[in-house]
N, C-alpha and C. Protein backbone atom coordinates (compact mmCIF):
# COMPACT_ATOMS: atom_id res chain seq x y z
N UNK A 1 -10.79 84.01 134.88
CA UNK A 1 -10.15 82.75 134.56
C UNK A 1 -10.35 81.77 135.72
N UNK A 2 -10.65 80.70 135.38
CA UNK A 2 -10.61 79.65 136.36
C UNK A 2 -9.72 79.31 137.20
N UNK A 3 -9.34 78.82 138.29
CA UNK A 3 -8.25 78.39 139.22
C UNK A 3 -8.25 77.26 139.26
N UNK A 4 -7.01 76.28 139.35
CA UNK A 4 -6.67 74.97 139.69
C UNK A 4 -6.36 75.09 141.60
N UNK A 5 -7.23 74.38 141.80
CA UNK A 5 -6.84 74.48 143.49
C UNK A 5 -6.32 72.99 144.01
N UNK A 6 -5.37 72.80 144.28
CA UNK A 6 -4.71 71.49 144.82
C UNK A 6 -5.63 71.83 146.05
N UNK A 7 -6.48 70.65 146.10
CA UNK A 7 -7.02 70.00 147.68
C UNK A 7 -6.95 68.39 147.55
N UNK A 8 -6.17 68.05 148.77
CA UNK A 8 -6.31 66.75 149.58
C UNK A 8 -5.76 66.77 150.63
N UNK A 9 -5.77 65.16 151.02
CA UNK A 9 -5.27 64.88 151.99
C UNK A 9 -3.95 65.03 152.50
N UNK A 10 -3.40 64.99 153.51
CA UNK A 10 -1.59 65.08 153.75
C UNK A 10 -1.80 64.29 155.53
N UNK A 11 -0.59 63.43 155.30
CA UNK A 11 -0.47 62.78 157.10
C UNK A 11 0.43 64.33 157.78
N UNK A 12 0.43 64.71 158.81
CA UNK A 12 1.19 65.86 159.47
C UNK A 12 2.62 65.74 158.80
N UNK A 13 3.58 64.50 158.48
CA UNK A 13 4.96 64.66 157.87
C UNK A 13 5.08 64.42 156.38
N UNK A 14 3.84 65.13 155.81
CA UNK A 14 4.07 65.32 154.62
C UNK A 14 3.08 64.28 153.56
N UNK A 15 2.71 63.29 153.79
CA UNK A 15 2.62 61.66 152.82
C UNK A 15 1.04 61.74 152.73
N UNK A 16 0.91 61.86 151.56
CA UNK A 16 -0.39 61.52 150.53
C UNK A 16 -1.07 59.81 150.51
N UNK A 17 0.18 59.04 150.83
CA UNK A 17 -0.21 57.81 150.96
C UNK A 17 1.10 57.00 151.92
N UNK A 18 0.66 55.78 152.22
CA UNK A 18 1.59 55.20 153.63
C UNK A 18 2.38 54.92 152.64
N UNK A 19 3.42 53.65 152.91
CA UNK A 19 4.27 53.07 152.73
C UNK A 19 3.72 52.24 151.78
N UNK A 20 2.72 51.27 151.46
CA UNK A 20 1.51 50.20 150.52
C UNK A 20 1.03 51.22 150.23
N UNK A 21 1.08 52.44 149.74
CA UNK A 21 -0.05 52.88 148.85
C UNK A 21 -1.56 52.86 149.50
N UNK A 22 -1.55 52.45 151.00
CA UNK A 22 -2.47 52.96 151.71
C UNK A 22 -3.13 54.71 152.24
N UNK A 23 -4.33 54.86 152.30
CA UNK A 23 -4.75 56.06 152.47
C UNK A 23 -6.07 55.74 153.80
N UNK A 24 -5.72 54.59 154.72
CA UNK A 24 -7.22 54.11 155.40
C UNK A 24 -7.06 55.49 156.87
N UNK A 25 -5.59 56.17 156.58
CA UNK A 25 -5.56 56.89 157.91
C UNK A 25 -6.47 58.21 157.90
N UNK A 26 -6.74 58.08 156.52
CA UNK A 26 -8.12 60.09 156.40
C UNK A 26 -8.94 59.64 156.75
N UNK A 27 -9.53 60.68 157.52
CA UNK A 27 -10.24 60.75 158.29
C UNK A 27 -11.97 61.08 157.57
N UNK A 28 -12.84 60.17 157.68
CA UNK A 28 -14.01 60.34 157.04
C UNK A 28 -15.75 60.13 158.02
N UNK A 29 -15.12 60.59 158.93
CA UNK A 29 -16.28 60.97 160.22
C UNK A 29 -17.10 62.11 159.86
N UNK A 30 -16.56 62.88 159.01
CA UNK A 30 -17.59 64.26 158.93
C UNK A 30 -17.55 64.77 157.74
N UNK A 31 -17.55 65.79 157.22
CA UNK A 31 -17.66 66.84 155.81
C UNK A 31 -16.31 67.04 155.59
N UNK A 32 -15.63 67.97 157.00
CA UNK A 32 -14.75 68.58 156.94
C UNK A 32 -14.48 69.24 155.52
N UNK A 33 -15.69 70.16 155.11
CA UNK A 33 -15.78 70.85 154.41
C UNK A 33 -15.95 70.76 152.84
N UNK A 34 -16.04 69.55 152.94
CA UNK A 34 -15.95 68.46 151.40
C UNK A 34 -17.30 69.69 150.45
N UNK A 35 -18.27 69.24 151.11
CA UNK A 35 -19.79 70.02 150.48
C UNK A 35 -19.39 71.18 149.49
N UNK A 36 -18.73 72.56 150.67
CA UNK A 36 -18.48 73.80 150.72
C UNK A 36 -17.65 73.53 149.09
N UNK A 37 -16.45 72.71 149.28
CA UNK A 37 -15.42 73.08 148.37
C UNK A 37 -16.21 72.35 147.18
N UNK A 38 -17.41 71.36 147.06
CA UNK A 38 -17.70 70.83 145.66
C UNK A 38 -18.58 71.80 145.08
N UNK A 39 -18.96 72.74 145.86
CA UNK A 39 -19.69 73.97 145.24
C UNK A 39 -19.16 74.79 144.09
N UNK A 40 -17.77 74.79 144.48
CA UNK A 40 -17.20 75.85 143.72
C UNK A 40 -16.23 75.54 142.17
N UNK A 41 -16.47 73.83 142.49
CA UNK A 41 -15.26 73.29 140.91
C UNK A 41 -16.58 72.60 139.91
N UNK A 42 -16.28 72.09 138.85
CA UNK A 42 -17.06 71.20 138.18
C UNK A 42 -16.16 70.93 137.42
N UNK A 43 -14.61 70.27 138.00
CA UNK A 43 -13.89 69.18 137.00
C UNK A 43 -13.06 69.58 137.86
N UNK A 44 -12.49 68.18 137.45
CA UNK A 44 -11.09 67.20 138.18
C UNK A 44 -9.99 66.77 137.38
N UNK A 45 -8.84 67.61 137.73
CA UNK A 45 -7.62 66.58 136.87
C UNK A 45 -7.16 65.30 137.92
N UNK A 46 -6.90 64.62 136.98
CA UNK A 46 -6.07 63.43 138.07
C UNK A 46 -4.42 62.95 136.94
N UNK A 47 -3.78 62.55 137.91
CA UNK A 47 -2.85 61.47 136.71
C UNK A 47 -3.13 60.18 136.82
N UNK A 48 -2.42 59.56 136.09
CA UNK A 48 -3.16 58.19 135.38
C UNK A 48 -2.82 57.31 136.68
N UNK A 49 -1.94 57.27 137.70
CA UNK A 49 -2.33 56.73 138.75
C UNK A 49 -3.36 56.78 139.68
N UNK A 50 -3.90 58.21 140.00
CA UNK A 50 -4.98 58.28 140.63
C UNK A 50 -6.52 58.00 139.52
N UNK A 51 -6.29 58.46 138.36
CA UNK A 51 -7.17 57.96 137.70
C UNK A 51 -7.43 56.21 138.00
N UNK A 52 -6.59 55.73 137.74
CA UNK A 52 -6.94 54.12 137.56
C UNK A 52 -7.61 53.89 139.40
N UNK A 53 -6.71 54.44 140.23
CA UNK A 53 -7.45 53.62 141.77
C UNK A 53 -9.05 54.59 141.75
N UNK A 54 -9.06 55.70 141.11
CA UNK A 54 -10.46 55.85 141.10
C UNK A 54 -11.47 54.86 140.21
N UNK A 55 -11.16 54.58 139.26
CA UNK A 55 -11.49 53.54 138.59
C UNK A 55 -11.86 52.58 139.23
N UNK A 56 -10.88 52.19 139.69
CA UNK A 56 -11.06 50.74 141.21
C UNK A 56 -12.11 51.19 142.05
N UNK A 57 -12.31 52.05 142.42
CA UNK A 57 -13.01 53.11 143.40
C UNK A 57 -14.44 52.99 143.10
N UNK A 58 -15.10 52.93 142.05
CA UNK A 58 -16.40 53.53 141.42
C UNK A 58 -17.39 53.68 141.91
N UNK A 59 -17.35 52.52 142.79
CA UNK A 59 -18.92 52.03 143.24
C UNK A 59 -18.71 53.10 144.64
N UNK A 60 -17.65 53.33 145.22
CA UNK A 60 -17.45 54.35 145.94
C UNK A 60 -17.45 55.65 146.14
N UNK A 61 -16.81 56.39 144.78
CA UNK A 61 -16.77 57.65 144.81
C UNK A 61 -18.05 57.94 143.91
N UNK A 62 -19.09 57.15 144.16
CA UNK A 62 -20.67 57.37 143.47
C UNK A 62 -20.91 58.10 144.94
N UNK A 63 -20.93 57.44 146.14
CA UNK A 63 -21.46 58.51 147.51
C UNK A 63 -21.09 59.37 147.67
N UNK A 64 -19.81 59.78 147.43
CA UNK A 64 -19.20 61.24 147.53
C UNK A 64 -19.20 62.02 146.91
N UNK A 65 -18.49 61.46 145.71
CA UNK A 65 -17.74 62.42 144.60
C UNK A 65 -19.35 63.42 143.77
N UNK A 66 -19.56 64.30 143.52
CA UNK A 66 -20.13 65.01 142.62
C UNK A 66 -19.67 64.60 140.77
N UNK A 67 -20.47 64.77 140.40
CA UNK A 67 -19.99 64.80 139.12
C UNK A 67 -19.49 65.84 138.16
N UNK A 68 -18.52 65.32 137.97
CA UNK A 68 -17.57 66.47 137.45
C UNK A 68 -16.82 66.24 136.00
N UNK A 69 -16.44 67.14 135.52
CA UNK A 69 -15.87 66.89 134.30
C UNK A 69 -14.33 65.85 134.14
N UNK A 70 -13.84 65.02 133.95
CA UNK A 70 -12.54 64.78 134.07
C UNK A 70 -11.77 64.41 133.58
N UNK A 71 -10.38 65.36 133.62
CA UNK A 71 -9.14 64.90 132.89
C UNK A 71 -7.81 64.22 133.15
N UNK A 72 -7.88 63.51 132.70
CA UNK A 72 -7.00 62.12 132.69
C UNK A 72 -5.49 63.06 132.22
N UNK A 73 -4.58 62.93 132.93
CA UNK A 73 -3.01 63.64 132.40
C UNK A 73 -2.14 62.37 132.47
N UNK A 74 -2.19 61.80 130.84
CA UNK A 74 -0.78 60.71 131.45
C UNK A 74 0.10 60.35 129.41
N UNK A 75 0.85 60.22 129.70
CA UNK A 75 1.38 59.99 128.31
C UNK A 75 1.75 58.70 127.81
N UNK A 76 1.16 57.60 129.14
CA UNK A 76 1.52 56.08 128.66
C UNK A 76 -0.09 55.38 128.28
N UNK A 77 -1.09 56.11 128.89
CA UNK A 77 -2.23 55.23 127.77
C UNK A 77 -2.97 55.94 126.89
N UNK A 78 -3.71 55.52 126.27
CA UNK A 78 -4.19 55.97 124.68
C UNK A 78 -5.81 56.44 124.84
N UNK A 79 -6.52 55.73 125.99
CA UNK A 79 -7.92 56.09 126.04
C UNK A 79 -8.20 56.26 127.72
N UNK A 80 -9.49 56.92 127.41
CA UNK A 80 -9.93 57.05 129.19
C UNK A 80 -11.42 56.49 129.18
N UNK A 81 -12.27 56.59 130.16
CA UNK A 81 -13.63 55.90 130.22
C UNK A 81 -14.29 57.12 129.08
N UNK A 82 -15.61 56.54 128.75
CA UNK A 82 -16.08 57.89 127.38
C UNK A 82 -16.74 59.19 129.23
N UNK A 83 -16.71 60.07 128.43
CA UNK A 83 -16.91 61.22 128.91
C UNK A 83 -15.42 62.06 129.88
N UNK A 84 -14.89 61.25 129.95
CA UNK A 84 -13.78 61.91 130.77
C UNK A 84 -12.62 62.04 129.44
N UNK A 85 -11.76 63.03 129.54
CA UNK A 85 -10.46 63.82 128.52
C UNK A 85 -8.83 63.14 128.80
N UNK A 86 -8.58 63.02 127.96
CA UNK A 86 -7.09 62.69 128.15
C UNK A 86 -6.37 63.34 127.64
N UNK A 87 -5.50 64.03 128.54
CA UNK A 87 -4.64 65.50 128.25
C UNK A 87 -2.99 64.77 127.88
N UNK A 88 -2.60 64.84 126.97
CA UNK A 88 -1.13 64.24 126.74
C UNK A 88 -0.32 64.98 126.00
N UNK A 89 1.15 64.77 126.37
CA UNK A 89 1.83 66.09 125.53
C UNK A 89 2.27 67.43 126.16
N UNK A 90 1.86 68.42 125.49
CA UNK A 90 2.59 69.93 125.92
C UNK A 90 1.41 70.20 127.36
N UNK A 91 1.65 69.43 128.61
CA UNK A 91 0.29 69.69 129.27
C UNK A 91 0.53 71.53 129.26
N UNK A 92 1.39 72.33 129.75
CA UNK A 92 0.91 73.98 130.31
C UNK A 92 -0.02 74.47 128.84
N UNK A 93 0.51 74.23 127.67
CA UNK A 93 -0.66 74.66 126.96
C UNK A 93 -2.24 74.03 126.98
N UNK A 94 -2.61 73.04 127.18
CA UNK A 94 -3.70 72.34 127.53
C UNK A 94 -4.29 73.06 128.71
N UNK A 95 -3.54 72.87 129.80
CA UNK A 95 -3.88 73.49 130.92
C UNK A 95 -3.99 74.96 130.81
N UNK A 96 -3.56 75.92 130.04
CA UNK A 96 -3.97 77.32 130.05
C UNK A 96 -4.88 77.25 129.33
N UNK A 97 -5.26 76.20 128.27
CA UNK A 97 -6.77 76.48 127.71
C UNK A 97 -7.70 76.22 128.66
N UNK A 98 -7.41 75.23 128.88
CA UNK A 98 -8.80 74.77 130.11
C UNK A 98 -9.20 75.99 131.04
N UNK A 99 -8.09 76.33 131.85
CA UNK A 99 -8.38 77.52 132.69
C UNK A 99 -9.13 78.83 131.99
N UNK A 100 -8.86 78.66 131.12
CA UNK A 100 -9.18 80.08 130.02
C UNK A 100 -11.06 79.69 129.54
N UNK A 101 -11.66 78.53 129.57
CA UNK A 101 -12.94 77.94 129.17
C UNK A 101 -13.22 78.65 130.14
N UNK A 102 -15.00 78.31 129.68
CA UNK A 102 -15.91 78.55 130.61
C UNK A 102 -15.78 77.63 131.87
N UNK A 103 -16.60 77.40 133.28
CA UNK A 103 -16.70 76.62 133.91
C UNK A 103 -16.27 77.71 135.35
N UNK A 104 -16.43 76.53 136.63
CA UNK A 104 -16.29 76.77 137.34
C UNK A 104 -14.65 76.47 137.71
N UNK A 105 -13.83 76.70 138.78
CA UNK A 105 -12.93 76.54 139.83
C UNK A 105 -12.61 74.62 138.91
N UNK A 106 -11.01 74.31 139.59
CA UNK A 106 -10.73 73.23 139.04
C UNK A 106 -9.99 72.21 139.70
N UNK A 107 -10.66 71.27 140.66
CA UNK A 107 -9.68 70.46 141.70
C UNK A 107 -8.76 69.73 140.98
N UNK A 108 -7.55 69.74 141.54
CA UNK A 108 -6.05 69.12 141.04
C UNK A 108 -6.15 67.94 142.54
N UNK A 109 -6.18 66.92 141.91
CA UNK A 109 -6.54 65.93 143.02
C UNK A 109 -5.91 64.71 142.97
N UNK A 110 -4.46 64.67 141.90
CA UNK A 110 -3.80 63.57 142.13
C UNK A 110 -3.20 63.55 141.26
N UNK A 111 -1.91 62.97 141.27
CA UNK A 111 -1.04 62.51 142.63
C UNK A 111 -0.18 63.17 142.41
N UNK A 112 1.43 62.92 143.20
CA UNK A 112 2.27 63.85 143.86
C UNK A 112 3.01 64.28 142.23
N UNK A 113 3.49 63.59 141.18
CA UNK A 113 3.68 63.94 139.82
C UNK A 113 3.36 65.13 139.03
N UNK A 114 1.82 64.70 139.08
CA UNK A 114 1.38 65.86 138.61
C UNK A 114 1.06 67.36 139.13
N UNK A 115 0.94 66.91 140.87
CA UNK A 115 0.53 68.26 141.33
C UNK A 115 1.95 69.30 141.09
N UNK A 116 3.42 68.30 140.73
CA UNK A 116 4.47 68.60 140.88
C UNK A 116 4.83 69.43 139.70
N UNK A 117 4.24 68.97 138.48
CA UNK A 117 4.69 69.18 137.25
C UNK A 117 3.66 70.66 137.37
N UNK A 118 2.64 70.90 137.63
CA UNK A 118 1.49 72.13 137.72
C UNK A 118 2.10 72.99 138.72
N UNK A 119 2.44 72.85 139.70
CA UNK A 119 3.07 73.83 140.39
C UNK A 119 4.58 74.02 139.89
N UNK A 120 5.38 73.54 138.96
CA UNK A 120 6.46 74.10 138.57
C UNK A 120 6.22 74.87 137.70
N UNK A 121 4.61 74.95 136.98
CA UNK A 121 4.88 75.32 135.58
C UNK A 121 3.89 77.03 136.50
N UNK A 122 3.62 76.82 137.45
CA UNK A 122 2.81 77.90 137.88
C UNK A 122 1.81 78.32 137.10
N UNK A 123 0.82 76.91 137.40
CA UNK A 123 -0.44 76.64 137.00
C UNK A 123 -1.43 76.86 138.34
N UNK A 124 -0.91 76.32 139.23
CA UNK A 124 -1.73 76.52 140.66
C UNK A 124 -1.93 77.38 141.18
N UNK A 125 -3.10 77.93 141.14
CA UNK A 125 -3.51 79.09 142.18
C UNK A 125 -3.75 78.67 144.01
N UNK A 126 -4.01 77.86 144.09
CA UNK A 126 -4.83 77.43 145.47
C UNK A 126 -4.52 76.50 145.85
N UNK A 127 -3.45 76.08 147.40
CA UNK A 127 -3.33 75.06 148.12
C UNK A 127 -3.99 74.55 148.61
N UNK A 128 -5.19 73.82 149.14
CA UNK A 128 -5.85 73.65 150.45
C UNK A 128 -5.39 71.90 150.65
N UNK A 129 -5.03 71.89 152.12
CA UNK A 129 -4.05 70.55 152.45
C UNK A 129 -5.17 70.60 153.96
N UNK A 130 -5.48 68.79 153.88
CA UNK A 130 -6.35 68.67 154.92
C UNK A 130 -5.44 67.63 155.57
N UNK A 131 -4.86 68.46 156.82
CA UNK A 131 -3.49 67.87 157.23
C UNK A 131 -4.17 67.21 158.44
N UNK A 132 -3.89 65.54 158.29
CA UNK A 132 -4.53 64.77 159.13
C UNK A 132 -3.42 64.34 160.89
N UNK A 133 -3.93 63.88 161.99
CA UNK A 133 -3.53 63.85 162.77
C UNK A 133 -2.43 62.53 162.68
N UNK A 134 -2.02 62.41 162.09
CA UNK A 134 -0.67 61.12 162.33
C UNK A 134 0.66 61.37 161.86
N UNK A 135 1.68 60.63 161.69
CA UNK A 135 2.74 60.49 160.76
C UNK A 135 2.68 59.06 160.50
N UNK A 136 3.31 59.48 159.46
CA UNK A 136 3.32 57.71 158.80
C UNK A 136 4.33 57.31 158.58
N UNK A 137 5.62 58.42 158.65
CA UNK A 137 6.84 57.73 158.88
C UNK A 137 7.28 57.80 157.47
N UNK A 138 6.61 56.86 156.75
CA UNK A 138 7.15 56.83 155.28
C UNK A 138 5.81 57.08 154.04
N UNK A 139 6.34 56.89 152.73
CA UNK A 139 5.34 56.66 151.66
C UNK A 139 5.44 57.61 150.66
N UNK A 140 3.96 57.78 150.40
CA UNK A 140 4.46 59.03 148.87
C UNK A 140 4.31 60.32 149.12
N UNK A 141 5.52 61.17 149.32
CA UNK A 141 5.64 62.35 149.80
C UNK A 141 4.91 63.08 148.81
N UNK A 142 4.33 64.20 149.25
CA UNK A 142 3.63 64.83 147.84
C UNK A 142 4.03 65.94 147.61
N UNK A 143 4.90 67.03 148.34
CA UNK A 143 5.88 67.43 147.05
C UNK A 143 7.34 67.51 147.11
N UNK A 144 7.45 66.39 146.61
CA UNK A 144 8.72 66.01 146.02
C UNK A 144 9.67 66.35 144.87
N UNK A 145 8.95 67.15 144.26
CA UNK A 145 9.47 67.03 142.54
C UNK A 145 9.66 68.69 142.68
N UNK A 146 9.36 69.47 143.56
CA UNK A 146 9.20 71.01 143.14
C UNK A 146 10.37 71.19 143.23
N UNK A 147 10.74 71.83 142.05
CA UNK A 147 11.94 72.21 141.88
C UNK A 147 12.31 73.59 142.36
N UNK A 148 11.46 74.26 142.79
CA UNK A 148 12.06 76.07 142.81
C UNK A 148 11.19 76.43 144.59
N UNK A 149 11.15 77.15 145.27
CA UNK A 149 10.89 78.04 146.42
C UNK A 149 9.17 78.42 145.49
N UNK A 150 8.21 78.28 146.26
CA UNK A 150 7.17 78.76 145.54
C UNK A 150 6.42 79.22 147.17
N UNK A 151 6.50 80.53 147.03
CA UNK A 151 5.77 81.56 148.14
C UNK A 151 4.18 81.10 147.94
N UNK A 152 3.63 81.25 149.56
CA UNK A 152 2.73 81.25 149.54
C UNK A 152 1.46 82.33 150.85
N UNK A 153 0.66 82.96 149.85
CA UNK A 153 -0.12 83.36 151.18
C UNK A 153 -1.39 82.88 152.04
N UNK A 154 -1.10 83.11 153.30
CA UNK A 154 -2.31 82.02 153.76
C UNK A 154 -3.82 82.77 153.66
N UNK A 155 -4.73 81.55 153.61
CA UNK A 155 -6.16 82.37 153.17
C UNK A 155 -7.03 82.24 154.30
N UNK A 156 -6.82 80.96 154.71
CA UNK A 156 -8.13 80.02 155.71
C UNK A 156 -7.00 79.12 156.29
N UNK A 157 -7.81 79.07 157.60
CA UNK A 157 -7.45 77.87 158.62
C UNK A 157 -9.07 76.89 159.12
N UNK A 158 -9.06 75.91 159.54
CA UNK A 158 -10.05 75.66 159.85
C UNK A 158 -10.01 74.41 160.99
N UNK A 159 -10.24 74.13 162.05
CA UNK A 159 -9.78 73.17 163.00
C UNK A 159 -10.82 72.53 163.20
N UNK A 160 -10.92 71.21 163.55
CA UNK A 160 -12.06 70.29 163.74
C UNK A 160 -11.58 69.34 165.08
N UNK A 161 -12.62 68.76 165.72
CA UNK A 161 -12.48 68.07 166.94
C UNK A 161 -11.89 66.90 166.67
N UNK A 162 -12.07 66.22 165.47
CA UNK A 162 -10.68 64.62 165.31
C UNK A 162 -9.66 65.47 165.49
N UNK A 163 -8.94 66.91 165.20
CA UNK A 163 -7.63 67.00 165.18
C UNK A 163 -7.25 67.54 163.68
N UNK A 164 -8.03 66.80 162.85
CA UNK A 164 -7.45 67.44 161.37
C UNK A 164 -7.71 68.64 161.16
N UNK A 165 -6.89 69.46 160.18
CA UNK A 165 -6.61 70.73 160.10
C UNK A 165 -6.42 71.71 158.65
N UNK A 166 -7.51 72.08 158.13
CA UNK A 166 -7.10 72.26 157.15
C UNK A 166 -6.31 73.85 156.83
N UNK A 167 -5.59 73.72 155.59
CA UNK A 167 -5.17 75.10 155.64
C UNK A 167 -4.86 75.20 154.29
N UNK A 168 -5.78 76.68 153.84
CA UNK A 168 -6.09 76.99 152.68
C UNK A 168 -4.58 78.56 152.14
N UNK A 169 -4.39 77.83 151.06
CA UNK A 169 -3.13 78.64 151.18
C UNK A 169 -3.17 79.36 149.13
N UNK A 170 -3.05 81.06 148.86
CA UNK A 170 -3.02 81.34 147.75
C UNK A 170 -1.42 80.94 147.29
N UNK A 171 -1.10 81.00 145.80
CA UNK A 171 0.02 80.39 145.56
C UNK A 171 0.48 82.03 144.76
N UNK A 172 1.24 82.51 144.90
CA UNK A 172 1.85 83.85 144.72
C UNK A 172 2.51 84.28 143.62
């Protein structure tokens, strides 16, 4: 069966994004392992917030991003760009089909809502948090919404010379 692996960014006190919905503090000097981890997924959930700033994004996440399959999770709009899915409704049944398809590994890559609603329903197999060198004091904490104690075992550490730090964690 496939795995949903939450990977992104995090400032050291927690925040996915500043106070404005800024993200200019990640750090994008190197790989920091970006390559390694697009090897192993071929699709992306997002929610309809991170969907749309990727949207905004395009001409951008053409240098990075790989192409991947992607599903849109939101229950307030009706369509997504053609080739990408819009998952609405009973998501854990959606989401246990998907996992259950063919395919590779499955990045959970936005935002703090949804990673919230997938890890309550204990959909997530795989943490990996690329915990950057700052605090930001304030903004969008990313997990906020978990409602229950969810154990975790650690897999990988990995340290780099900016300071950022990633740490790859199984979900139990």
């Amino acid at each position: 069966m496939r795995k949903i692996i939450l990977q992104l960014a995090v400032s050291l006190d927690g925040f996915i994004e500043g106070p404005e919905g800024e993200y200019d503090w990640c750090l994008t000097d190197q790989d920091y392992g970006q390559s390694e981890f697009f090897q192993r997924i071929d699709a992306v959930f997002y929610g309809r917030k991170t969907y749309e700033m990727m949207l905004n994004m395009a001409d951008q996440n053409d240098i990075w991003l790989p192409k991947l399959k992607e599903y849109i999770f939101s229950n307030t709009i009706d369509q997504v760009k053609a080739g990408a899915f819009l998952v609405k409704g009973n998501i854990e049944e959606q989401v246990v089909k998907i996992k259950k398809s063919r395919g590779k590994d499955i990045w959970l890559f936005g935002g703090s809502e949804l990673t919230s609603s997938l890890i309550n329903l204990g959909l997530v197999d795989e943490i990996s948090l690329a915990v950057h060198p700052i605090l930001l004091g304030a903004g969008k904490p990313l997990f906020h919404l978990i409602r229950e104690r969810v154990n975790l075992k650690l897999l990988d550490t990995k340290s780099f010379s900016s300071g950022l730090v990633t740490l790859t964690y199984q979900v139990k």
